[in-house]
C-alpha atoms as a PDB file:
ATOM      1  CA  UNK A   1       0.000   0.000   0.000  1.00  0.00           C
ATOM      2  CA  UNK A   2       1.124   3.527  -0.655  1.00  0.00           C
ATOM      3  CA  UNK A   3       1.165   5.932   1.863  1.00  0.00           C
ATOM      4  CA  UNK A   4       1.452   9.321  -0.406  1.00  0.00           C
ATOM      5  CA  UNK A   5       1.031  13.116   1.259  1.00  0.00           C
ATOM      6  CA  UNK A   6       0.730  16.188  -0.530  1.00  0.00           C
ATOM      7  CA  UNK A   7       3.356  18.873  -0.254  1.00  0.00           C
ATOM      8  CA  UNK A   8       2.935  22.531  -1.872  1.00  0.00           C
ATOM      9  CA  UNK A   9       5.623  24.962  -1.620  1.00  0.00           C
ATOM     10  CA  UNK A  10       4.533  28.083   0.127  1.00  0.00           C
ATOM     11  CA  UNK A  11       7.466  30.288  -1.584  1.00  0.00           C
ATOM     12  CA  UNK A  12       7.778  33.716  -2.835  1.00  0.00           C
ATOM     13  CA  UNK A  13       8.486  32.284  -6.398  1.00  0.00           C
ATOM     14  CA  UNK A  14       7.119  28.668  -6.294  1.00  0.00           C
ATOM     15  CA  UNK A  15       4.417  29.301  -4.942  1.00  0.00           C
ATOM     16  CA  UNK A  16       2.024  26.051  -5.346  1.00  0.00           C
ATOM     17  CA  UNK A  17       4.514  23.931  -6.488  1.00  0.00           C
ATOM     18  CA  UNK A  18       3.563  20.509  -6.027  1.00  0.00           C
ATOM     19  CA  UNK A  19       4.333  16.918  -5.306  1.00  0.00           C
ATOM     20  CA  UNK A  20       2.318  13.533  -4.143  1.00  0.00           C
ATOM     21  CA  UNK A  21       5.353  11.834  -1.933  1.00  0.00           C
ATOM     22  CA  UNK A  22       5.640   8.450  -0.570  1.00  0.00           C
ATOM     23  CA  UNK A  23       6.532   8.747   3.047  1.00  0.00           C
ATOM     24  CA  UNK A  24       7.572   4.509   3.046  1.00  0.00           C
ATOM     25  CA  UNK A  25      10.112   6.060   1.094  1.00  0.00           C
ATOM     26  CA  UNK A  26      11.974   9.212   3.240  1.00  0.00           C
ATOM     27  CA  UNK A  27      12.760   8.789   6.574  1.00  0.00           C
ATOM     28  CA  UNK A  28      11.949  12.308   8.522  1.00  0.00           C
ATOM     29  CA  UNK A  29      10.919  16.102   7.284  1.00  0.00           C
ATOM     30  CA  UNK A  30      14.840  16.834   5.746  1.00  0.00           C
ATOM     31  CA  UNK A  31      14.141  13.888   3.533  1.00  0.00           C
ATOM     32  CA  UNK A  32      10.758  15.064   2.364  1.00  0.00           C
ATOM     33  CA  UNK A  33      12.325  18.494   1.531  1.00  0.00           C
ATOM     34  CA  UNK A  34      15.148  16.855  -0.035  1.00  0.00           C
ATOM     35  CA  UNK A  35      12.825  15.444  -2.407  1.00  0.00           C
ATOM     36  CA  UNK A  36      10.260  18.457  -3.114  1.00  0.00           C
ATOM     37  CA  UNK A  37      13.421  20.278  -4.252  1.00  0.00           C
ATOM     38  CA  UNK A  38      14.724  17.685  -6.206  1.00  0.00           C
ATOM     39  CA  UNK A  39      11.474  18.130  -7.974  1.00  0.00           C
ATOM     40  CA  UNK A  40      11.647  21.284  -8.536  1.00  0.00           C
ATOM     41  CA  UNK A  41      14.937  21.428  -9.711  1.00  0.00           C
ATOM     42  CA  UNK A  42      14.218  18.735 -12.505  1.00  0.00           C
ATOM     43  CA  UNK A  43      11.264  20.548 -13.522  1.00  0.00           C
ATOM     44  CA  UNK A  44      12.795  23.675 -13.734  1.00  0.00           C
ATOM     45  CA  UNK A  45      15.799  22.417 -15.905  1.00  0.00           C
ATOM     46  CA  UNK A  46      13.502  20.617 -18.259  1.00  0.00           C
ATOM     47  CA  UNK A  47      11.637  23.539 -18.885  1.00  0.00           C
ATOM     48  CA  UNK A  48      15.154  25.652 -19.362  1.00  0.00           C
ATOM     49  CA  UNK A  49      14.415  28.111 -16.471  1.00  0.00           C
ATOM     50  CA  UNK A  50      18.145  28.263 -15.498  1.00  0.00           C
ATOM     51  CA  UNK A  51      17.861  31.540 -13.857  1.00  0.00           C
ATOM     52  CA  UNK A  52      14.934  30.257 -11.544  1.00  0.00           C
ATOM     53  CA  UNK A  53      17.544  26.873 -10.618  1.00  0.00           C
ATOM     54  CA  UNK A  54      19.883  29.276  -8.991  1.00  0.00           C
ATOM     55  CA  UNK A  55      16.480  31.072  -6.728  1.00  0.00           C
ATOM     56  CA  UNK A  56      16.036  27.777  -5.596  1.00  0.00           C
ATOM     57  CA  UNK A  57      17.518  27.449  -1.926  1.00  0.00           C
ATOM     58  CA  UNK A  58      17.125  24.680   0.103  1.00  0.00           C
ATOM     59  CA  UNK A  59      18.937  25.898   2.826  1.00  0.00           C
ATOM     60  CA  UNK A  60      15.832  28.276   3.563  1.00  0.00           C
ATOM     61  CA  UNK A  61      12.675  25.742   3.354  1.00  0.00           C
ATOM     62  CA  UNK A  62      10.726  24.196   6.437  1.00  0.00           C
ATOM     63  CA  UNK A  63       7.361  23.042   7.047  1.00  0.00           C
ATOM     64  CA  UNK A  64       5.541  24.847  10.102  1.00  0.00           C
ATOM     65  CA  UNK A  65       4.708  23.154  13.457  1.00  0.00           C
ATOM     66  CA  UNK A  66       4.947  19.272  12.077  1.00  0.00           C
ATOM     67  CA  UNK A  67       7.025  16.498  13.041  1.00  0.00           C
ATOM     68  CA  UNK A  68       7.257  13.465  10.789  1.00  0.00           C
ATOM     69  CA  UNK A  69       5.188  11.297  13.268  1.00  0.00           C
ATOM     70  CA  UNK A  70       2.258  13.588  12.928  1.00  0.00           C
ATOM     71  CA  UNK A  71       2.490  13.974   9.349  1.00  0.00           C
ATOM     72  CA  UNK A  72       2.886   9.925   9.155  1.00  0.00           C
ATOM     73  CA  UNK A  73      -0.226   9.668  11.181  1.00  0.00           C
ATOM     74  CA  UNK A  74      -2.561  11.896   8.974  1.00  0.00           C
ATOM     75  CA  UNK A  75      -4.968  11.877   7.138  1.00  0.00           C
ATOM     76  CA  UNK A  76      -4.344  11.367   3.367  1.00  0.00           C
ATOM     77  CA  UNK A  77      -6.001  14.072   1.927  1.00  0.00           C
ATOM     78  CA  UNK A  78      -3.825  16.243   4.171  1.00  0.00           C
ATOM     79  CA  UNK A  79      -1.799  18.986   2.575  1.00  0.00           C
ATOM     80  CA  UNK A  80       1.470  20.232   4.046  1.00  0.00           C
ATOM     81  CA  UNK A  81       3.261  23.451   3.386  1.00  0.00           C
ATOM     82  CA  UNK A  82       7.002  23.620   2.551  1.00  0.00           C
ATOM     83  CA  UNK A  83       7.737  27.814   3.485  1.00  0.00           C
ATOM     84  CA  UNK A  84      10.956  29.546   2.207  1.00  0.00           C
ATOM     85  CA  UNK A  85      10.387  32.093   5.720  1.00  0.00           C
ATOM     86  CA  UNK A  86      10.302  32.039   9.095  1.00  0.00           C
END
């Protein structure tokens, strides 16, 4: 069985960027970040935004007040925010 969440970036210039990820498959939050980016990136470089690749910090994203048990534990129709601020 899959266990897939929805992540959206909440960023000033990906804003609503999007990605179904299999949490059987990362192991906490970094990992889930790791992967959103990753995204992004590839979709970014297919489409020949170069410019927008180097915008793209990792270093800056976080998701607000949730810890991988509770996001684990919801429900799947959930949707989680990945911010670029505080």
């Amino acid at each position: 069985m899959v266990n897939m969440r929805k992540f959206v970036l909440s960023h000033k210039l990906f804003w609503g960027f999007s990605r179904m990820i299999d949490l059987d498959e990362v192991e906490g939050i970094d990992e889930i970040i790791k992967q959103i980016h990753q995204a992004l990136i590839a979709y970014l470089e297919k489409e020949e935004l170069g410019v927008l690749v180097e915008k793209a910090d990792i270093d800056k994203l976080h998701i607000h007040d949730e810890t991988f048990g509770n996001i684990l534990l919801s429900q799947e129709d959930k949707v989680f925010y990945i911010c670029d601020h505080v």
